[in-house]
N, C-alpha and C. Protein backbone atom coordinates (compact mmCIF):
# COMPACT_ATOMS: atom_id res chain seq x y z
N UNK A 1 -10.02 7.45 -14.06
CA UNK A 1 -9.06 8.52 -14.11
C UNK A 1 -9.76 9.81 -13.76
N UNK A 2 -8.89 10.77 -13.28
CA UNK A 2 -9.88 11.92 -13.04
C UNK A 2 -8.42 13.04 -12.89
N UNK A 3 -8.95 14.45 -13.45
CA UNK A 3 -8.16 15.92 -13.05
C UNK A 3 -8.34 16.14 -11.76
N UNK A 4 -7.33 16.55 -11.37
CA UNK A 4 -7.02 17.04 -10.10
C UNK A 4 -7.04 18.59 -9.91
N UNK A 5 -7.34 19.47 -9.05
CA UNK A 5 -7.84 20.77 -9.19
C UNK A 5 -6.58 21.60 -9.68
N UNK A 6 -5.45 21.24 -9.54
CA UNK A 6 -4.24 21.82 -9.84
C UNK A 6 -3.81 21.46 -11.81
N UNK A 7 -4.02 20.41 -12.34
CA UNK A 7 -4.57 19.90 -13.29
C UNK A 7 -3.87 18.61 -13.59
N UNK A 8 -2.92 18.25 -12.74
CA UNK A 8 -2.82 16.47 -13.01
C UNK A 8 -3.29 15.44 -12.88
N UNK A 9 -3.31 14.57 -13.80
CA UNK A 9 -4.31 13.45 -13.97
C UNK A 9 -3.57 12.54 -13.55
N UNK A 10 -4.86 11.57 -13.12
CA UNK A 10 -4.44 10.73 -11.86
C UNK A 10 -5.03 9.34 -12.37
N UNK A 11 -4.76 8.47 -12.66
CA UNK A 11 -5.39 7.01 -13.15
C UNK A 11 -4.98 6.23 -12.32
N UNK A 12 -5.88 5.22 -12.28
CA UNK A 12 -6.33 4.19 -11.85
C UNK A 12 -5.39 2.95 -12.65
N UNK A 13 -4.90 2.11 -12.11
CA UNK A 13 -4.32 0.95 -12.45
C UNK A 13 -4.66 -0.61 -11.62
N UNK A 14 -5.21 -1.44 -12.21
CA UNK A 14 -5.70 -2.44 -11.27
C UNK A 14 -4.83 -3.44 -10.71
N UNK A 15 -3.16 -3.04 -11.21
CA UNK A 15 -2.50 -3.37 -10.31
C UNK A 15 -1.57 -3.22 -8.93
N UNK A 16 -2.95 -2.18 -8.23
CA UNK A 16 -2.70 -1.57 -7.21
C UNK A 16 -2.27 0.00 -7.31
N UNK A 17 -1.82 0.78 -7.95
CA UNK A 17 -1.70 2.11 -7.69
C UNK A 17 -2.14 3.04 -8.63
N UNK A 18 -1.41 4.45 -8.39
CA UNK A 18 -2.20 5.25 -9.21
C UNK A 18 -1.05 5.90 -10.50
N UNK A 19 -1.25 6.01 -11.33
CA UNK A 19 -0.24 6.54 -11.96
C UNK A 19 -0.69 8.55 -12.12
N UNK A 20 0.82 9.56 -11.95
CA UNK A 20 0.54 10.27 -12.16
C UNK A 20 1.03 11.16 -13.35
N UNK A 21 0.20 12.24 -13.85
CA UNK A 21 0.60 12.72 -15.08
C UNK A 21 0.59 14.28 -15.54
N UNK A 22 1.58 15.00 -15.55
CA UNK A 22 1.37 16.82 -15.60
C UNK A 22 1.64 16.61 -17.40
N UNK A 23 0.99 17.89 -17.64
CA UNK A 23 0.99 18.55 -19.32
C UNK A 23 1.98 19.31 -19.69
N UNK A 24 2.56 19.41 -20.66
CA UNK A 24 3.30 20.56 -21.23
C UNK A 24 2.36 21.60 -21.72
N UNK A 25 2.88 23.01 -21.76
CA UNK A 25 2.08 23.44 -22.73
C UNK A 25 1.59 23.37 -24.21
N UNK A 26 2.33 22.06 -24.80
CA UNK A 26 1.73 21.94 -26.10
C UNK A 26 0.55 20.88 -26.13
N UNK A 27 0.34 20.18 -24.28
CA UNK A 27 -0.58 19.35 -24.19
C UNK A 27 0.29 17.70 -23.84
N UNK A 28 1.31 17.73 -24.42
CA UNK A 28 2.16 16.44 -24.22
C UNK A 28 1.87 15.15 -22.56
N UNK A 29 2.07 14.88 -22.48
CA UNK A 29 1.78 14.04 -20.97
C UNK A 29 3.48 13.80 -21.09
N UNK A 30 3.69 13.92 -19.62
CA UNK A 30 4.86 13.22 -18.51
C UNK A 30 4.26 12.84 -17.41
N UNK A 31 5.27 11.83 -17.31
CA UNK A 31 4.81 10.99 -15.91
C UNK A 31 5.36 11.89 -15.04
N UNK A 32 4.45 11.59 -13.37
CA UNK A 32 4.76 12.63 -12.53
C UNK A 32 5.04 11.63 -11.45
N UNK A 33 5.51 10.08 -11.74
CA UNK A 33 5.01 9.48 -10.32
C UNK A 33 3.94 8.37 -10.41
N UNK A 34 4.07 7.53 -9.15
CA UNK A 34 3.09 6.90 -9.01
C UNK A 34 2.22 6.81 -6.91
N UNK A 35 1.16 7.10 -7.21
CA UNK A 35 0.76 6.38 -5.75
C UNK A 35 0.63 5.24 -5.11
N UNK A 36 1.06 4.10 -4.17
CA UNK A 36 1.36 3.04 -3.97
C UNK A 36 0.89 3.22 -2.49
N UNK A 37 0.86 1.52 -2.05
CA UNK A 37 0.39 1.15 -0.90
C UNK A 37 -0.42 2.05 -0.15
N UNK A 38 -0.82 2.46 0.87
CA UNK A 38 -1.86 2.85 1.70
C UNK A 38 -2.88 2.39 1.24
N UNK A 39 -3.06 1.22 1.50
CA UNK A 39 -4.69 0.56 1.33
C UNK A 39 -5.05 0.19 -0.25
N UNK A 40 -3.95 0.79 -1.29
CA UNK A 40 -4.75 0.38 -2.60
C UNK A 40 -4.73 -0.91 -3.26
N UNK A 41 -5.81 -1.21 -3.49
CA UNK A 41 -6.08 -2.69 -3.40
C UNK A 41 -6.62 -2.79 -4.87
N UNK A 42 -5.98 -2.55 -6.25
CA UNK A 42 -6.89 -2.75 -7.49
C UNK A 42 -8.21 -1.77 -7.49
N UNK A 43 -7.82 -0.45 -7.64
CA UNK A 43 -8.61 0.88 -7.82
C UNK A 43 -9.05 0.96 -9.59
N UNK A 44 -10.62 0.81 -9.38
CA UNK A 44 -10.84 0.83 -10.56
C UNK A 44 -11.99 2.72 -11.03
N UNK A 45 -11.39 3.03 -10.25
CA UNK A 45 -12.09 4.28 -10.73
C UNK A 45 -11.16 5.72 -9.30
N UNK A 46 -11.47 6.55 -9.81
CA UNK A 46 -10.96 8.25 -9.33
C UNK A 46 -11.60 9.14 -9.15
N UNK A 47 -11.88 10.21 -8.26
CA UNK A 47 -12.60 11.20 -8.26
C UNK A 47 -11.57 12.32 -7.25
N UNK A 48 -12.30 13.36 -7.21
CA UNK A 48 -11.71 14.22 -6.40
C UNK A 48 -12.92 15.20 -6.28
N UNK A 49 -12.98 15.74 -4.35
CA UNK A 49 -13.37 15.95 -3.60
C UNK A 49 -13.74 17.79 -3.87
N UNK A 50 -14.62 18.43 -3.23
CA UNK A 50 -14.77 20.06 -3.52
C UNK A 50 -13.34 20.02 -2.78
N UNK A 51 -12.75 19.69 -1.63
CA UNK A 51 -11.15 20.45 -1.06
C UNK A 51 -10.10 19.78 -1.78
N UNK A 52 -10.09 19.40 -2.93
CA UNK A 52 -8.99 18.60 -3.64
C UNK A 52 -8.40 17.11 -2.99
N UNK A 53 -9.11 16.30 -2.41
CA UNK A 53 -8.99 15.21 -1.80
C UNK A 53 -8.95 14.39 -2.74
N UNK A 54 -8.76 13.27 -3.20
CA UNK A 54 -8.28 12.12 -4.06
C UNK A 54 -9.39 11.14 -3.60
N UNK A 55 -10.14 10.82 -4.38
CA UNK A 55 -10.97 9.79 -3.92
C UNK A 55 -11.06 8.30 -4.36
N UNK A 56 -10.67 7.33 -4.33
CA UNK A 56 -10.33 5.86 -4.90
C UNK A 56 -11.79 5.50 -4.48
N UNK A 57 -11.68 4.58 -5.73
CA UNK A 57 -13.13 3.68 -6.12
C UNK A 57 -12.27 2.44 -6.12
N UNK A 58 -12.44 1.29 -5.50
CA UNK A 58 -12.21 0.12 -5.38
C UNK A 58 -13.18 -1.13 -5.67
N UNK A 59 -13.44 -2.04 -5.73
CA UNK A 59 -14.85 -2.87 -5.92
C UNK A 59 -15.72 -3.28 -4.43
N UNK A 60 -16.74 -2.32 -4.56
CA UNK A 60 -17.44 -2.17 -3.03
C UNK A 60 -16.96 -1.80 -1.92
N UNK A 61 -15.55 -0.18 -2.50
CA UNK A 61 -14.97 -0.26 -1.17
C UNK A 61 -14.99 1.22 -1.32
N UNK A 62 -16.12 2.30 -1.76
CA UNK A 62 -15.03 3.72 -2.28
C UNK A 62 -14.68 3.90 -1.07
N UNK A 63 -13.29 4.73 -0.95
CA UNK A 63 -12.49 5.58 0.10
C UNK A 63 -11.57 6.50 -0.18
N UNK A 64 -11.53 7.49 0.69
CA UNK A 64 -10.95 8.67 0.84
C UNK A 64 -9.43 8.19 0.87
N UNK A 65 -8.32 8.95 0.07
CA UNK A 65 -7.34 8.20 -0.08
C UNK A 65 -6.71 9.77 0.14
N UNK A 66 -5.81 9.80 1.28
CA UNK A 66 -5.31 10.94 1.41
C UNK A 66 -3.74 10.66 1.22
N UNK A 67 -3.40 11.98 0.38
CA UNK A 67 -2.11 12.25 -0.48
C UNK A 67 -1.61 13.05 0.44
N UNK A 68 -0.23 12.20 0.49
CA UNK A 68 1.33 13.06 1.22
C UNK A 68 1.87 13.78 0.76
N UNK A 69 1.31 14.85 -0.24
CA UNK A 69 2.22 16.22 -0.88
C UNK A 69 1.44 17.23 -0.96
């Protein structure tokens, strides 16, 4: 799982996508969404990039996973 520079958190699910998640201000989590298909194949880890790029960890595969919003 990892923050995103804007501050939503982004997890990893190993059954293929990413789930997403914004805060309230009392801290609460809502779902924001999920990321699906383009290549995700059981992502077991997240990062993000110095330009806010999304980075998927896969098993022996990391890749740059670029987001449509």
């Amino acid at each position: 799982m990892a923050f995103s520079p804007w501050g939503e958190l982004f997890v990893a699910n190993v059954d293929g996508n990413v789930s997403r998640f914004v805060f309230d201000n009392s801290g609460n989590a809502t779902s924001n969404g999920q990321l699906s298909g383009n290549g995700l194949c059981g992502p077991i880890g997240l990062a993000f990039s110095p330009l806010g790029r999304i980075i998927r960890f896969e098993p022996f595969l990391p890749q740059d996973l670029t987001l449509g919003f």
